[in-house]
Structure formats: structure tokens, C-alpha cells
Protein backbone atom coordinates (compact mmCIF):
# COMPACT_ATOMS: atom_id res chain seq x y z
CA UNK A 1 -14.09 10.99 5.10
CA UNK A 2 -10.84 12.93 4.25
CA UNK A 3 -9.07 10.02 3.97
CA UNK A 4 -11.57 8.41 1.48
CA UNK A 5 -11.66 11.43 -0.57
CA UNK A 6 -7.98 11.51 -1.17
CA UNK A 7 -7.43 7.76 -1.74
CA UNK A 8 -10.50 7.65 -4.19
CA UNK A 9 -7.97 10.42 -6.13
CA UNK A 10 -4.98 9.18 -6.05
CA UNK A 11 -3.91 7.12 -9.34
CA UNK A 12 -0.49 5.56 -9.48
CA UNK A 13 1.35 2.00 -10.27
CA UNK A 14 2.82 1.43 -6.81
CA UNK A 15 -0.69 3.19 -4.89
CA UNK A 16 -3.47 0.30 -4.43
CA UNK A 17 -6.70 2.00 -6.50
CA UNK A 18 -9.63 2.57 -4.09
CA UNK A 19 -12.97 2.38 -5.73
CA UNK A 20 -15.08 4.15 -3.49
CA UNK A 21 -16.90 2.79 -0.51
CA UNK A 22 -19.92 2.38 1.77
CA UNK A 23 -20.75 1.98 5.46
CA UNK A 24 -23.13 0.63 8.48
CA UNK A 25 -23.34 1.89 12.10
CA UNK A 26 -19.97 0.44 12.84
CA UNK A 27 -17.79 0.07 10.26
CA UNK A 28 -16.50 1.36 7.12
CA UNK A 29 -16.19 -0.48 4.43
CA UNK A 30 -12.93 0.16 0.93
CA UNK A 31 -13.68 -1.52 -1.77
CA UNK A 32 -10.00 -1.73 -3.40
CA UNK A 33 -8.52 -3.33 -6.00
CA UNK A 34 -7.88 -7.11 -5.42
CA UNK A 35 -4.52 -8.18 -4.37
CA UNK A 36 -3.65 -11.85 -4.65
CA UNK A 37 -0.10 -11.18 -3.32
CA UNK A 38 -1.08 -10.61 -0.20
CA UNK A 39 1.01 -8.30 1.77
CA UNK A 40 4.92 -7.54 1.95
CA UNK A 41 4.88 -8.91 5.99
CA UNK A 42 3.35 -12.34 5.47
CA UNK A 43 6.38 -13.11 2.87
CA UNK A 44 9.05 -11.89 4.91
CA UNK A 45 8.47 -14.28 7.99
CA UNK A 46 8.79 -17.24 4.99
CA UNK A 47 11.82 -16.20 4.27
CA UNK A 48 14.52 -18.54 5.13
CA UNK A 49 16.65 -15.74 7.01
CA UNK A 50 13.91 -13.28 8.14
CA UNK A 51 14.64 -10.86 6.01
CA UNK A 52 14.92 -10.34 2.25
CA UNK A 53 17.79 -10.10 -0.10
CA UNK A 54 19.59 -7.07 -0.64
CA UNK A 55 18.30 -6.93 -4.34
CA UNK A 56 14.37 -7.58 -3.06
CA UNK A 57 14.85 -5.06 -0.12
CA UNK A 58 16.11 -2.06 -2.89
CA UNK A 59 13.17 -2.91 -5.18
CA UNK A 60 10.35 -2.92 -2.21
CA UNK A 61 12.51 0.16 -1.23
CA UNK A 62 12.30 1.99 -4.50
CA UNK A 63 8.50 1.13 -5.43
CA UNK A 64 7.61 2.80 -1.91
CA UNK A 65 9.82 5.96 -2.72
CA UNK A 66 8.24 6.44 -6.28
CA UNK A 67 4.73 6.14 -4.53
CA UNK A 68 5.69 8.65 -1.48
CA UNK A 69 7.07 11.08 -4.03
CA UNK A 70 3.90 11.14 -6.06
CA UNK A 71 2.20 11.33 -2.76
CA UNK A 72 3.57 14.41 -1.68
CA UNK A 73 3.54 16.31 -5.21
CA UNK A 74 -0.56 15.76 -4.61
CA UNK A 75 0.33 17.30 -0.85
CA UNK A 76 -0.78 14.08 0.91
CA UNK A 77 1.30 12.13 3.74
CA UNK A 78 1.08 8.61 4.73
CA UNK A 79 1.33 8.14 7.91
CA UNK A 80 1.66 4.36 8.69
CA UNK A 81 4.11 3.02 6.17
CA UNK A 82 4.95 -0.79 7.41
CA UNK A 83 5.16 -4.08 5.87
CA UNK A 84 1.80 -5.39 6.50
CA UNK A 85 0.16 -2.05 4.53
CA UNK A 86 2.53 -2.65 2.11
CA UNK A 87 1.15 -5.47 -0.71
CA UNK A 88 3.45 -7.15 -3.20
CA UNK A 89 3.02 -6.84 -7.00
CA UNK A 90 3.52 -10.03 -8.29
């Protein structure tokens, strides 16, 4: 429920909104923001090397740093930072 509370409060550019939420006996349920992007993971295996360009790599780099930063002003961690929670921003 922590974890609900704080993304529900968190409001940034590069930080996916969460709109609240609701749940059953077995699951719990985000409703977020939509993303058509998809995530960062799916577009990296299509790229023709594996891997992105220097230039994409900085910018995914830098978005993630400005959201960590405001993160930890508001004295919250995240604790599984990987390409497929990260979502592009086309």
C-alpha cells in the first residue's frame, strides 16, 4: 500500500503518472497513464546491433537521472531500475 501511496504522489515528466487503483482477492490492479511506446527493452532487441547508439543511450541515461534525482529529493528509492520498467517517450 506504501508503494501505491507514494507513486499516486509523485508528479514528474520522466515518472509514469499513477492514477490510483483497485483490487480483488488476488491481484492488484495500477491504473497508469497509457503508454503507446511500449517499453525501453522491447526496442533494444530490434535494434540492428543489440544495443543503442551512443547518442540514444545518453538521452535514456539522462531522462532516468533527472527522474532518480527528483525521486530522492521526495526521499523515495527505486529499487528495480531495468529496461523493461523503463517506457519510451515518443
Amino acid at each position: 500500500m506504501r508503494e501505491i501511496e507514494i507513486g499516486c504522489h509523485l508528479k514528474h515528466e520522466n515518472i509514469l503518472p499513477m492514477h490510483g487503483f483497485f483490487f480483488d482477492k488476488d491481484r492488484v490492479y495500477l491504473i497508469l497513464e497509457y503508454t503507446p511506446g511500449g517499453e525501453i527493452f522491447g526496442e533494444l532487441k530490434s535494434q540492428p546491433r543489440g544495443y543503442y547508439s551512443e547518442g540514444q543511450a545518453g538521452n535514456i541515461a539522462y531522462q532516468v537521472c533527472k527522474a532518480v534525482q527528483y525521486c530522492h529529493k521526495k526521499d523515495v528509492i527505486h529499487r528495480d531500475i531495468k529496461p523493461e520498467n523503463l517506457l519510451r517517450s515518443d
